[in-house]
PDB file of N, CA and C in Angstrom:
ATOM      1  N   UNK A   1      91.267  92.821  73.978  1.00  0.00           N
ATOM      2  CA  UNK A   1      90.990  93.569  72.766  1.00  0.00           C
ATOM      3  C   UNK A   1      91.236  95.056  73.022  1.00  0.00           C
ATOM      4  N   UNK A   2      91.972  95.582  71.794  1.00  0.00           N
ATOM      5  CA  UNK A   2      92.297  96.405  72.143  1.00  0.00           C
ATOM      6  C   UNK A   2      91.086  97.926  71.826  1.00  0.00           C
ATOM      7  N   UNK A   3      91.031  98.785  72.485  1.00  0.00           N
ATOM      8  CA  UNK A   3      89.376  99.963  71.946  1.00  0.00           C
ATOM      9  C   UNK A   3      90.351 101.374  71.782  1.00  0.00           C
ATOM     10  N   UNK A   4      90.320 101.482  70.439  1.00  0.00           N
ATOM     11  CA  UNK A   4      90.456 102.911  69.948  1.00  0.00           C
ATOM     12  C   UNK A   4      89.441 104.174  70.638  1.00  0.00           C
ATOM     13  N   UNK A   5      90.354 105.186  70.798  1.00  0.00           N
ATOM     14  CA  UNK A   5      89.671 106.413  70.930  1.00  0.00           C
ATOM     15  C   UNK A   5      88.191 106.468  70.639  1.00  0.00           C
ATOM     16  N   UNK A   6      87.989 106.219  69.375  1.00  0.00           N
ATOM     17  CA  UNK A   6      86.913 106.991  68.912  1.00  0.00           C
ATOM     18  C   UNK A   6      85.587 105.698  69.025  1.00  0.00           C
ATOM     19  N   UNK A   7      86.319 104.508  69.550  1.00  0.00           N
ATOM     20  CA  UNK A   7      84.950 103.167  70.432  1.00  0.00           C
ATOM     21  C   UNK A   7      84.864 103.837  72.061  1.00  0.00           C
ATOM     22  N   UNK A   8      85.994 104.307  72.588  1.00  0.00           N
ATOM     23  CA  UNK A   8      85.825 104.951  73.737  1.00  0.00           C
ATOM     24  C   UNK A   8      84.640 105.825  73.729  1.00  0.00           C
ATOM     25  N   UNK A   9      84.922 106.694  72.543  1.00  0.00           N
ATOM     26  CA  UNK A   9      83.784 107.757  72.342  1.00  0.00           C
ATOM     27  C   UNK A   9      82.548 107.093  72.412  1.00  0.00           C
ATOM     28  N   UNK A  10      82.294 106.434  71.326  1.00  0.00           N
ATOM     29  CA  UNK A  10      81.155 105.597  71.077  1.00  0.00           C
ATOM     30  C   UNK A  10      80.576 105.176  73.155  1.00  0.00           C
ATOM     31  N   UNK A  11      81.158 103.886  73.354  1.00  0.00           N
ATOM     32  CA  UNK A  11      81.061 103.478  74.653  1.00  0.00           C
ATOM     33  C   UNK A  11      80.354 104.511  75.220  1.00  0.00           C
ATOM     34  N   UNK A  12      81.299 105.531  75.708  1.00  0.00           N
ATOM     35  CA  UNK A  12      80.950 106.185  76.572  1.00  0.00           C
ATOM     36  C   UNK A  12      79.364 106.944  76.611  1.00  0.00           C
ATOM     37  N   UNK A  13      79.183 107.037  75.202  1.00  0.00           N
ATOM     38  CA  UNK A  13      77.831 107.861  74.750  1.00  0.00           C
ATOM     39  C   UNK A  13      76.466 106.722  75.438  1.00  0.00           C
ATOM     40  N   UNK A  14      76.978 105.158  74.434  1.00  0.00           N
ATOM     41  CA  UNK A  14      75.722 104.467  74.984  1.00  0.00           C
ATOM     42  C   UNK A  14      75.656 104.622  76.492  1.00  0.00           C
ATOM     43  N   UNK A  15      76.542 104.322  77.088  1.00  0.00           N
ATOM     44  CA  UNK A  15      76.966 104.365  78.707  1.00  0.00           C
ATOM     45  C   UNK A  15      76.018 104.993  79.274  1.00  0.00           C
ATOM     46  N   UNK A  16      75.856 106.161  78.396  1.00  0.00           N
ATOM     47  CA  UNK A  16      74.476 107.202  78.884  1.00  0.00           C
ATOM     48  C   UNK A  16      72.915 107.073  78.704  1.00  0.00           C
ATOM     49  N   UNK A  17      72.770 106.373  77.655  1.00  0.00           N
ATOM     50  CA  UNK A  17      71.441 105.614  77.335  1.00  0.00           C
ATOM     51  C   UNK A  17      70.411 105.126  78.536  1.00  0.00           C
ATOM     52  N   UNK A  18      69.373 105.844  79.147  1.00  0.00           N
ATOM     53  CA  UNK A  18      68.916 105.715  79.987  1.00  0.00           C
ATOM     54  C   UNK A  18      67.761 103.854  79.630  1.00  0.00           C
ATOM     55  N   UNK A  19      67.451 103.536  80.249  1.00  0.00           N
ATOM     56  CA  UNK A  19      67.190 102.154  80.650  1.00  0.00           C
ATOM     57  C   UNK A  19      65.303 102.417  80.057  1.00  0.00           C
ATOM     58  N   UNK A  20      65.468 101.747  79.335  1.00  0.00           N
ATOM     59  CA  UNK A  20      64.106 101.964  78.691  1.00  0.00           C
ATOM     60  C   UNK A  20      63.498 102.623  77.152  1.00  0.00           C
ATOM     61  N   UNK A  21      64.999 103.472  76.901  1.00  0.00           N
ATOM     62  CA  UNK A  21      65.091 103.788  75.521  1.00  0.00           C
ATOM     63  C   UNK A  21      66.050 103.084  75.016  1.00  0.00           C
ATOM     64  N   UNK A  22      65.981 103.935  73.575  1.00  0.00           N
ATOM     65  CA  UNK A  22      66.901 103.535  72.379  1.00  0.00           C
ATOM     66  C   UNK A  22      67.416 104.503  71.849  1.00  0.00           C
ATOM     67  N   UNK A  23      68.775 104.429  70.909  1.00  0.00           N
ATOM     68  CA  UNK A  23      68.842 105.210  69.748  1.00  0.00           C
ATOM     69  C   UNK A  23      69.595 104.357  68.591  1.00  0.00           C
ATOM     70  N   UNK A  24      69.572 105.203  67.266  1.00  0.00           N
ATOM     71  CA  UNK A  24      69.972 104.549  66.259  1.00  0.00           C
ATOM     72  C   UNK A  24      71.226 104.982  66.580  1.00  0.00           C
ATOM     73  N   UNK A  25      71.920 104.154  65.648  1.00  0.00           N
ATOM     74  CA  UNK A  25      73.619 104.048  65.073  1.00  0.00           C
ATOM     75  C   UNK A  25      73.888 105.381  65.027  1.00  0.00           C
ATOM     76  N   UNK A  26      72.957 105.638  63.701  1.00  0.00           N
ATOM     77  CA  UNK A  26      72.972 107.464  63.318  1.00  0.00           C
ATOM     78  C   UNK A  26      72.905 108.712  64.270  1.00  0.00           C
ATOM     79  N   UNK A  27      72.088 108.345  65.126  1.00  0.00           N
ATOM     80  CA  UNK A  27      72.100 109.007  66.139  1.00  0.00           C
ATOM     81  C   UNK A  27      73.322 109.164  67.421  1.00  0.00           C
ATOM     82  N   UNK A  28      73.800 107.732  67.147  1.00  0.00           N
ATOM     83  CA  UNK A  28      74.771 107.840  68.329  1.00  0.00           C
ATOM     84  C   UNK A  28      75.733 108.424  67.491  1.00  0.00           C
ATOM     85  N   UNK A  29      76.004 107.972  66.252  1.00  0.00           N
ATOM     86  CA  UNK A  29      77.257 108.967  65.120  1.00  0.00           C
ATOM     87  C   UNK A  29      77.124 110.491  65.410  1.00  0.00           C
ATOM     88  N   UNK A  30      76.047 110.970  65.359  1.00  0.00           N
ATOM     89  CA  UNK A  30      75.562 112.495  65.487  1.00  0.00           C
ATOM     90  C   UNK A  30      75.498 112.955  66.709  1.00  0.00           C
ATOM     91  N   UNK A  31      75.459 112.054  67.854  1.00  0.00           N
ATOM     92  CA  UNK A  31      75.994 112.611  69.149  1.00  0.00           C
ATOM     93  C   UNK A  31      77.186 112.871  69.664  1.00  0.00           C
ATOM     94  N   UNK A  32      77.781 111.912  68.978  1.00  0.00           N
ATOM     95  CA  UNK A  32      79.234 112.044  69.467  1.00  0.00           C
ATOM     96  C   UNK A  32      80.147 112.715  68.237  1.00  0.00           C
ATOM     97  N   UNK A  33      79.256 113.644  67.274  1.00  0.00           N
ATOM     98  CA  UNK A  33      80.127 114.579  66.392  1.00  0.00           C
ATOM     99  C   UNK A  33      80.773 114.294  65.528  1.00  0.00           C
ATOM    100  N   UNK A  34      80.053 112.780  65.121  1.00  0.00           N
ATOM    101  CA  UNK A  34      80.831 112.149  63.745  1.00  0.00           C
ATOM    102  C   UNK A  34      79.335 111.889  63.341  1.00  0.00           C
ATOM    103  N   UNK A  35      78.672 112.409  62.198  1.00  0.00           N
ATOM    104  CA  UNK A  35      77.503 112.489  61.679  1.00  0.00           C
ATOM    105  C   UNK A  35      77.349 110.890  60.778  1.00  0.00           C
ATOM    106  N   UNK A  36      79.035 110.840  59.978  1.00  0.00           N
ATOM    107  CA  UNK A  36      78.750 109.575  58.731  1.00  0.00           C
ATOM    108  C   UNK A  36      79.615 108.959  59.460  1.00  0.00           C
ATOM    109  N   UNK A  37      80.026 109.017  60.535  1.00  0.00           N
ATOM    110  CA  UNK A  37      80.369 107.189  61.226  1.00  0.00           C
ATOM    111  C   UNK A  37      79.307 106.136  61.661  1.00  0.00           C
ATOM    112  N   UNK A  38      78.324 106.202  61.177  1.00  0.00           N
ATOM    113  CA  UNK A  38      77.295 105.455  61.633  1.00  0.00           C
ATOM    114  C   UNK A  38      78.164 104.074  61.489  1.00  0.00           C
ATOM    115  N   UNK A  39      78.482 103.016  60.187  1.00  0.00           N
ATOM    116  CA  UNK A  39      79.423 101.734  60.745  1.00  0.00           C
ATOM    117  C   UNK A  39      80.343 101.559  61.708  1.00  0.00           C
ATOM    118  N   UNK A  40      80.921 103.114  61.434  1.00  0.00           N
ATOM    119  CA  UNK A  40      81.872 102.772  62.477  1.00  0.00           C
ATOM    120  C   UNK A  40      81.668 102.666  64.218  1.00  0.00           C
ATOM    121  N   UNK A  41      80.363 102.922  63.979  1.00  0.00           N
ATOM    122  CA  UNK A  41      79.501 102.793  65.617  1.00  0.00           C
ATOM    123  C   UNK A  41      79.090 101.981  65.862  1.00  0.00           C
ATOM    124  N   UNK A  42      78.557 101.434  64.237  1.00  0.00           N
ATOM    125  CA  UNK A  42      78.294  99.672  64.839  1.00  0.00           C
ATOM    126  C   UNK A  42      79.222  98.609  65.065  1.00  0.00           C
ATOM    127  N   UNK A  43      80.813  99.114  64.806  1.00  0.00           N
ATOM    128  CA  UNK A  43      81.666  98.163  65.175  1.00  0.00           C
ATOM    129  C   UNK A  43      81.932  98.433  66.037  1.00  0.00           C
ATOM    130  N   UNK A  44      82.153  99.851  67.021  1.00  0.00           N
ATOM    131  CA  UNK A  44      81.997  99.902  68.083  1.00  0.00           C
ATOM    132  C   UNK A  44      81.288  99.047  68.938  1.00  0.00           C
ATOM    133  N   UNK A  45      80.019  99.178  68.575  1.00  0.00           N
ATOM    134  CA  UNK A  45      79.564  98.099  69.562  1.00  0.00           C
ATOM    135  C   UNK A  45      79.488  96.668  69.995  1.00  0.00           C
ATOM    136  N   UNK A  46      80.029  96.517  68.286  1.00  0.00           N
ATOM    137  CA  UNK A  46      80.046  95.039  68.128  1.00  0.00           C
ATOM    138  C   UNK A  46      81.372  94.729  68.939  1.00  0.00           C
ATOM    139  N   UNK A  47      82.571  95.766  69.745  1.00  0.00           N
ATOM    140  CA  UNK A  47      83.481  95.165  70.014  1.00  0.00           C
ATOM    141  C   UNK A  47      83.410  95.539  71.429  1.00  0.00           C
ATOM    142  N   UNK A  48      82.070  95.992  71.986  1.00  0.00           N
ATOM    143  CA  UNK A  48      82.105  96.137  73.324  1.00  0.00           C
ATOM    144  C   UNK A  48      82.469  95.464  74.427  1.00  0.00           C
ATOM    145  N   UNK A  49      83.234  95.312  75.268  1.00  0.00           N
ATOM    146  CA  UNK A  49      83.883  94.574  75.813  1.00  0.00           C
ATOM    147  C   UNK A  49      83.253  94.065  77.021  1.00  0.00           C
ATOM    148  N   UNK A  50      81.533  94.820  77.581  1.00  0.00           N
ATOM    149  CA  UNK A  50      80.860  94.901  78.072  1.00  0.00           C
ATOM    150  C   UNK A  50      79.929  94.866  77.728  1.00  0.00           C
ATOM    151  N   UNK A  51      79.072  94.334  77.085  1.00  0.00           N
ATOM    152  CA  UNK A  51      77.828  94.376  76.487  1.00  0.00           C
ATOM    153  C   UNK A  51      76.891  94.267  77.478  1.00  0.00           C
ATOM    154  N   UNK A  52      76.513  94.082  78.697  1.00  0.00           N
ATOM    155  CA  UNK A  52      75.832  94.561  79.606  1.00  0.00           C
ATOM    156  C   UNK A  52      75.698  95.647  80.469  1.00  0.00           C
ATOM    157  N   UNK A  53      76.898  95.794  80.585  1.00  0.00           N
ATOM    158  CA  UNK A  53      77.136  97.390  81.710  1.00  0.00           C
ATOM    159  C   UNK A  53      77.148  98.297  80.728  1.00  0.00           C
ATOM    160  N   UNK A  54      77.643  98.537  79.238  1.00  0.00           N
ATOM    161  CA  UNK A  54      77.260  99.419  78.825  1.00  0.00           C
ATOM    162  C   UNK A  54      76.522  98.774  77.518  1.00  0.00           C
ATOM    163  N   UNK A  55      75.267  99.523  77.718  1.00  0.00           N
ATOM    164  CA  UNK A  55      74.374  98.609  76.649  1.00  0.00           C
ATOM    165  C   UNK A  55      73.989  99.145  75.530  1.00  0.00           C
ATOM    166  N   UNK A  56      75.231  98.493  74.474  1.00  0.00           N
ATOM    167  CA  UNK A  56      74.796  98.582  73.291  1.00  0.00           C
ATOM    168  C   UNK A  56      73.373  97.721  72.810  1.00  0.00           C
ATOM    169  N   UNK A  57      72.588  97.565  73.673  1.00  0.00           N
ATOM    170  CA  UNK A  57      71.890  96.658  72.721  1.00  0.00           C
ATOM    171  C   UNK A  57      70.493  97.836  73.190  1.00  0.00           C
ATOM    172  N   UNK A  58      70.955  98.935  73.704  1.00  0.00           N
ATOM    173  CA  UNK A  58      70.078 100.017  73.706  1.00  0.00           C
ATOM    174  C   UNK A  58      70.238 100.452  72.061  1.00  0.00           C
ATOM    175  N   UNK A  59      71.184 100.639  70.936  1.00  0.00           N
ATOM    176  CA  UNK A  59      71.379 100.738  70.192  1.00  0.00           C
ATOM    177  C   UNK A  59      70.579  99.903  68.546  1.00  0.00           C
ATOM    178  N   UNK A  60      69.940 100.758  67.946  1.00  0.00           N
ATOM    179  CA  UNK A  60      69.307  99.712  66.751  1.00  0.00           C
ATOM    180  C   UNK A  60      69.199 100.867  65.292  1.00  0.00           C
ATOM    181  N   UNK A  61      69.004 100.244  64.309  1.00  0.00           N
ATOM    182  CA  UNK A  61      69.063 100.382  63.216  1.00  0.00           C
ATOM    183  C   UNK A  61      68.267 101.718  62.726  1.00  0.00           C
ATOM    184  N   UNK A  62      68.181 102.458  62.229  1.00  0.00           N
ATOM    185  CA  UNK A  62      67.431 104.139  61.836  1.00  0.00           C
ATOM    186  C   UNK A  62      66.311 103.924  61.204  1.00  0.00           C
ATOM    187  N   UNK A  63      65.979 102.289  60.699  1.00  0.00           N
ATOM    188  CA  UNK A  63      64.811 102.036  60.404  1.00  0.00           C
ATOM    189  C   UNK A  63      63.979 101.239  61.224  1.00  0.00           C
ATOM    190  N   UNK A  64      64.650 101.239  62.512  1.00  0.00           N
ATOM    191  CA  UNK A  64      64.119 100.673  63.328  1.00  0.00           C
ATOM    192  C   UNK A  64      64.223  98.884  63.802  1.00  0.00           C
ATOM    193  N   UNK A  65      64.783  98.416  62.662  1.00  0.00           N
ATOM    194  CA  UNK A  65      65.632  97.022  62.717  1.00  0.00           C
ATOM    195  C   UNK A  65      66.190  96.589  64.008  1.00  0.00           C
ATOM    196  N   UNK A  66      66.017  95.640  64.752  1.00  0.00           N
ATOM    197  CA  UNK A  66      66.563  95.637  66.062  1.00  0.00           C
ATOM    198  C   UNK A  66      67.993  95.467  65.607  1.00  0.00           C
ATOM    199  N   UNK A  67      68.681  94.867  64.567  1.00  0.00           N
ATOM    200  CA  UNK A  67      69.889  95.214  64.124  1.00  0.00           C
ATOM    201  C   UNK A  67      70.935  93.913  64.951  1.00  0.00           C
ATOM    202  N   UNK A  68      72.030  94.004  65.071  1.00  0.00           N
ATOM    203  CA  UNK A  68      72.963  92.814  65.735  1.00  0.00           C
ATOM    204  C   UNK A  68      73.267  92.809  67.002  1.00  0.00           C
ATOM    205  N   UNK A  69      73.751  92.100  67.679  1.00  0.00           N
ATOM    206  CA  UNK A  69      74.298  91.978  69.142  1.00  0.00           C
ATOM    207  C   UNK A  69      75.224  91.041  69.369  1.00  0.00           C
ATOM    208  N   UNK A  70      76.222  91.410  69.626  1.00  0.00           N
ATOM    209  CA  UNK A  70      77.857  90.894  69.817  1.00  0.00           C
ATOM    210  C   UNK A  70      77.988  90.242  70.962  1.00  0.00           C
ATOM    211  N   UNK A  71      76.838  90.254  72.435  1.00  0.00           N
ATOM    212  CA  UNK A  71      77.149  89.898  73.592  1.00  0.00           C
ATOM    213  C   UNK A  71      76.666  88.184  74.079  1.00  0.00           C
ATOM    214  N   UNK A  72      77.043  88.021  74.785  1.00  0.00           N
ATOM    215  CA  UNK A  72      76.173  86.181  74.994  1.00  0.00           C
ATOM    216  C   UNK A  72      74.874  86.197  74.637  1.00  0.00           C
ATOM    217  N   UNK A  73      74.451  85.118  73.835  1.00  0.00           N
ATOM    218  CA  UNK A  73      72.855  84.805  73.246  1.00  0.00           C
ATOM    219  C   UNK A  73      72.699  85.359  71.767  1.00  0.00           C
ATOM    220  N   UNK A  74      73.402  86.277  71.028  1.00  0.00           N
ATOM    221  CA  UNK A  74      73.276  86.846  70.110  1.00  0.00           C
ATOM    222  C   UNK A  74      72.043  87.826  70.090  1.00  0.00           C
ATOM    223  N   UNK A  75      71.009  87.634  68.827  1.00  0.00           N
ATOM    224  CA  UNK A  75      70.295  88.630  68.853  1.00  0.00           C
ATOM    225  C   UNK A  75      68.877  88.352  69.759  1.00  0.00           C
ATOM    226  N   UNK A  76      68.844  86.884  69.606  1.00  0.00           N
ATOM    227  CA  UNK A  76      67.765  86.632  71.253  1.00  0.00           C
ATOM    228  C   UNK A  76      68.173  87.307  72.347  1.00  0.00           C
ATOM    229  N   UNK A  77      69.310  87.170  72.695  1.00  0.00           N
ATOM    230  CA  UNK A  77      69.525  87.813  74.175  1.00  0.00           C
ATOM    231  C   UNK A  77      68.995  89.563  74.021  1.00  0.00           C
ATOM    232  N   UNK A  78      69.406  90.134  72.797  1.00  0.00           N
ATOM    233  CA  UNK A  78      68.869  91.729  73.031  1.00  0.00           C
ATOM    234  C   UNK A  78      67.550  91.736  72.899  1.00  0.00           C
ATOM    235  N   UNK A  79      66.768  91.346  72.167  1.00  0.00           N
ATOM    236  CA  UNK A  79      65.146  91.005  72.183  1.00  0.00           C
ATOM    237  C   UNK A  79      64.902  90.689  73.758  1.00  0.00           C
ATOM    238  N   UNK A  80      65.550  90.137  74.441  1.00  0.00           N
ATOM    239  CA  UNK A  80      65.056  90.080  75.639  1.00  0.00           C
ATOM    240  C   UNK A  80      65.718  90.762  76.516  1.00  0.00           C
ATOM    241  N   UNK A  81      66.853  91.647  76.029  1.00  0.00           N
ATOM    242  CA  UNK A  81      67.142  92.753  76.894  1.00  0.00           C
ATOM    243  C   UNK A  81      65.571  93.938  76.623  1.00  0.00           C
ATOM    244  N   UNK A  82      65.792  93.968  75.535  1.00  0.00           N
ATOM    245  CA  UNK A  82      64.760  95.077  75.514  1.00  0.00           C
ATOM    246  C   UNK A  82      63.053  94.801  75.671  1.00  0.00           C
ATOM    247  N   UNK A  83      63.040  93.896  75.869  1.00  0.00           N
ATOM    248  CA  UNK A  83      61.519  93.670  75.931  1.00  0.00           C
ATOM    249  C   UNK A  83      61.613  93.831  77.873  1.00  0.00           C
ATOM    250  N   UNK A  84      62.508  93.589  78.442  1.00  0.00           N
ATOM    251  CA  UNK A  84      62.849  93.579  79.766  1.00  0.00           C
ATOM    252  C   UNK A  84      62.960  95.069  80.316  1.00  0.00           C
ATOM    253  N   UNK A  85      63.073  95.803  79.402  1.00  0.00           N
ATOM    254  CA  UNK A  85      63.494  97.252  79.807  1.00  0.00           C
ATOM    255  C   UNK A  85      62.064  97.786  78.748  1.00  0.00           C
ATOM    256  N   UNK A  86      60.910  96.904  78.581  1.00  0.00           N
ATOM    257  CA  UNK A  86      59.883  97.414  78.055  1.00  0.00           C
ATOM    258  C   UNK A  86      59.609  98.140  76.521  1.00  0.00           C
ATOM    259  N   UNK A  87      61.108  98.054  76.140  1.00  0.00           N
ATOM    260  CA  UNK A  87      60.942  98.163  74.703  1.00  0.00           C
ATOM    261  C   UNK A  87      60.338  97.721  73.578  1.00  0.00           C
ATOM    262  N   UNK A  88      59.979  96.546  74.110  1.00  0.00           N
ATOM    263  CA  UNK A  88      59.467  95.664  72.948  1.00  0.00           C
ATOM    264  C   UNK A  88      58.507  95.001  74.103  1.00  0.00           C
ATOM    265  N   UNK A  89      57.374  94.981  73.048  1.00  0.00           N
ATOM    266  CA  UNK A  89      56.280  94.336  74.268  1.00  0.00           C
ATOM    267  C   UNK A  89      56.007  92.549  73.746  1.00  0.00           C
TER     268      UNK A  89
END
């Protein structure tokens, strides 16, 4: 699959997501200097080619929605990424 520039961007931002937090879509849009790409961040992630090494599933919804996960297990597997990294008790 092929990753446009601006999923590179994306990627690279969660990449940084320290192990134990989160941020929203919106937030990762507004970090990486695209304020109203928020979808386009969630297809970013949805096309991560890594969904473990770089963890989009640090990533969730601005209302707090644990939101989707593209990687093996679907959205069970991120519920138990993040309850594992203490996010969710």
């Amino acid at each position: 699959m092929k990753i446009t520039r601006f999923q590179q961007k994306v990627l690279n931002y969660i990449s940084k997501i320290p192990k134990g937090e989160i941020r929203s879509y919106k937030e990762v849009a507004k970090g990486i200097n695209h304020p109203k790409a928020i979808r386009a961040v969630a297809t970013a992630c949805k096309r991560n080619p890594f969904p473990i090494q770089i963890p989009c599933h640090r990533v969730i919804k601005s209302n707090g929605d644990i939101g989707k996960y593209s990687g093996p297990g679907g959205i069970k597997a991120k519920i138990k990424l993040l309850k594992k990294e203490g996010f969710i008790k």
